[in-house]
N, C-alpha and C. Protein backbone atom coordinates (compact mmCIF):
# COMPACT_ATOMS: atom_id res chain seq x y z
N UNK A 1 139.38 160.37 67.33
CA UNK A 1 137.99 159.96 67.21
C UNK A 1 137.41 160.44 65.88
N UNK A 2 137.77 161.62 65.72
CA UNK A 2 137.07 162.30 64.40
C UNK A 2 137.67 161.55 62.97
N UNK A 3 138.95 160.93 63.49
CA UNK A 3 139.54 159.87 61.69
C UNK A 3 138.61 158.71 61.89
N UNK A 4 138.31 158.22 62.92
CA UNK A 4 137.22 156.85 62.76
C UNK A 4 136.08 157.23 62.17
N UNK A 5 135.72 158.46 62.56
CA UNK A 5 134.00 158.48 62.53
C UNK A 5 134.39 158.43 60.87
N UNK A 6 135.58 159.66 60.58
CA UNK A 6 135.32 160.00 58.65
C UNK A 6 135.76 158.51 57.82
N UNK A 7 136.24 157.52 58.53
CA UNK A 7 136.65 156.24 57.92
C UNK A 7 135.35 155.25 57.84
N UNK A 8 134.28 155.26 59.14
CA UNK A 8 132.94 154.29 59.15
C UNK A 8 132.26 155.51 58.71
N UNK A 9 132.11 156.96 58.14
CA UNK A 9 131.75 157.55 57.25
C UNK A 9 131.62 157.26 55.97
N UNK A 10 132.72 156.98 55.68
CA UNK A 10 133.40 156.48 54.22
C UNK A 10 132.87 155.00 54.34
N UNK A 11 133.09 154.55 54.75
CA UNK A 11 133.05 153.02 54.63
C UNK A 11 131.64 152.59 54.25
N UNK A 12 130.53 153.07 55.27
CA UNK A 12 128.95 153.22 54.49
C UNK A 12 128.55 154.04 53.85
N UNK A 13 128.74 154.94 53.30
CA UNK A 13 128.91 155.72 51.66
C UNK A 13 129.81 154.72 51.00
N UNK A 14 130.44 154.30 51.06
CA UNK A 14 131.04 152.82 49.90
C UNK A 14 130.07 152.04 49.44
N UNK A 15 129.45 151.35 50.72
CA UNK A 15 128.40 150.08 50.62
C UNK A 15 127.46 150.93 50.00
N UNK A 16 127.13 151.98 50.62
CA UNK A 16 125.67 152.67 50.14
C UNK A 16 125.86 152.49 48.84
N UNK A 17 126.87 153.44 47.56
CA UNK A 17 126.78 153.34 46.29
C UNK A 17 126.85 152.12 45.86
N UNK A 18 127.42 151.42 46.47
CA UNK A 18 127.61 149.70 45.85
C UNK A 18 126.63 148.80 45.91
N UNK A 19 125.34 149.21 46.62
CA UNK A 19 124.02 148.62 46.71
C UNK A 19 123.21 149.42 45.46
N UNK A 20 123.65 150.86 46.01
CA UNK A 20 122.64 151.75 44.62
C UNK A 20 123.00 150.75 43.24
N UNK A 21 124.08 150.78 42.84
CA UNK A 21 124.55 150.44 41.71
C UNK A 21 123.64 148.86 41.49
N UNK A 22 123.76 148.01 42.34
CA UNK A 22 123.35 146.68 42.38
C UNK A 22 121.88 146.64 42.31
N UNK A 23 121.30 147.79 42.92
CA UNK A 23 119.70 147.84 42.75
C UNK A 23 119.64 148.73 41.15
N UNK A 24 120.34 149.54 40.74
CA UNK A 24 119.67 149.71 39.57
C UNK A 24 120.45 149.08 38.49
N UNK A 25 121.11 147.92 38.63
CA UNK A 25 121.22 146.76 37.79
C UNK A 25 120.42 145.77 37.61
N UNK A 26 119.64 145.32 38.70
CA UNK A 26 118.77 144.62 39.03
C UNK A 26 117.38 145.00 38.48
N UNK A 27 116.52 146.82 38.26
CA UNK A 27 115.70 147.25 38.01
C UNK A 27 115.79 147.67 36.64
N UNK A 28 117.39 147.49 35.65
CA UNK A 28 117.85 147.73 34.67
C UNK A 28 116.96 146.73 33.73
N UNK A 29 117.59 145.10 34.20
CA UNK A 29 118.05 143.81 34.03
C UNK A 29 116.23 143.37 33.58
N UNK A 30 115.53 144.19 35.05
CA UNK A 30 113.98 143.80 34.93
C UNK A 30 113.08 144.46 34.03
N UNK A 31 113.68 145.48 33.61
CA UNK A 31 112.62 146.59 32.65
C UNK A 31 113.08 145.88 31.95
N UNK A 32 114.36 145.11 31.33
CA UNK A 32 114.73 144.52 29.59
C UNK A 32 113.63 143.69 29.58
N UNK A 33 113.60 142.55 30.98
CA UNK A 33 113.03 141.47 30.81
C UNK A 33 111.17 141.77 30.55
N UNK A 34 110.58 142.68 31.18
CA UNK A 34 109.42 143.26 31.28
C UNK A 34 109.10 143.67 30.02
N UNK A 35 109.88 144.56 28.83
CA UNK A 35 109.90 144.96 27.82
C UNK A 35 109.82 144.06 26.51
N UNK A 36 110.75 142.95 27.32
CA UNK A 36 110.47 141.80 25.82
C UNK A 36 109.28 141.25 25.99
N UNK A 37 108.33 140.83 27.43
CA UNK A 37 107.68 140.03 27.65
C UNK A 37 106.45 140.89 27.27
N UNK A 38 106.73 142.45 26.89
CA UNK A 38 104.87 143.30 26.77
C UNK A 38 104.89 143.45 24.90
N UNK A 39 106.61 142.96 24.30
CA UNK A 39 106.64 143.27 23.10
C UNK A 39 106.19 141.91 22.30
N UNK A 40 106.36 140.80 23.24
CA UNK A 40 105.78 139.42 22.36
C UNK A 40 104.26 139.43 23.13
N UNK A 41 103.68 139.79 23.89
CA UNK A 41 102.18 140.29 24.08
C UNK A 41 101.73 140.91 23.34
N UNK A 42 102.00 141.94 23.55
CA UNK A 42 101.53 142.82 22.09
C UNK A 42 101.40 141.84 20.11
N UNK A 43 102.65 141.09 20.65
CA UNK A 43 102.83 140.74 19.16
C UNK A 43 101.54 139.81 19.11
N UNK A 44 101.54 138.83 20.15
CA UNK A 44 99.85 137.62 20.49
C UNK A 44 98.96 138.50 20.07
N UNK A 45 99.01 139.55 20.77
CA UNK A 45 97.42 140.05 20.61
C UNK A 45 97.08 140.50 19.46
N UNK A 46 98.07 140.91 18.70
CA UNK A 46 98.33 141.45 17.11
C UNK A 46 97.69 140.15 16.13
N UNK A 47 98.50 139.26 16.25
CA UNK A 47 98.24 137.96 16.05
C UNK A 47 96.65 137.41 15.86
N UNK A 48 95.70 137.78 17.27
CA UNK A 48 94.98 137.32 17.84
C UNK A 48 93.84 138.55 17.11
N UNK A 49 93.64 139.37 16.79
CA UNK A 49 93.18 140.13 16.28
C UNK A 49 93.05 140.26 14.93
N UNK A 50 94.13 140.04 14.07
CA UNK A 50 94.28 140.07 12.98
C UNK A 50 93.39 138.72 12.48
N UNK A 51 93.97 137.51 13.38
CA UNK A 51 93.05 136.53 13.21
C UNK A 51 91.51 136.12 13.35
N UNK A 52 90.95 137.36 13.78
CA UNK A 52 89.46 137.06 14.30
C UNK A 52 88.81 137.70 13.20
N UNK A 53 89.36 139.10 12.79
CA UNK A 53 89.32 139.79 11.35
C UNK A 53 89.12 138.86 10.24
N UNK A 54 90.27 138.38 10.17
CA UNK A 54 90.26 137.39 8.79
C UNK A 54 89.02 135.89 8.44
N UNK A 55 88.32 135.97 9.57
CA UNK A 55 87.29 134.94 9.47
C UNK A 55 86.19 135.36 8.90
């Protein structure tokens, strides 16, 4: 009984890290995408500023 339990022990500690890994690929994947999308905002508003100046 005690080799089953340490085998469906093992077996969800497997899945477990193999989800961790998949969720912080996923939260990796989203900060890149989040990061480009606040760095071409920033760039508009740069844009958008500079342009109200110049009038």
């Amino acid at each position: 009984m005690k080799e089953t339990d340490d085998a469906g022990c093992r077996s969800i500690m497997n899945e477990a890290r193999k989800m961790a890994r998949n969720t912080m690929e996923t939260i990796e994947k989203s900060n890149h995408e989040m990061g480009e999308q606040v760095k071409h905002d920033i760039q508009a508003l740069e844009d958008e500023v500079e342009h109200y100046f110049k009038k």
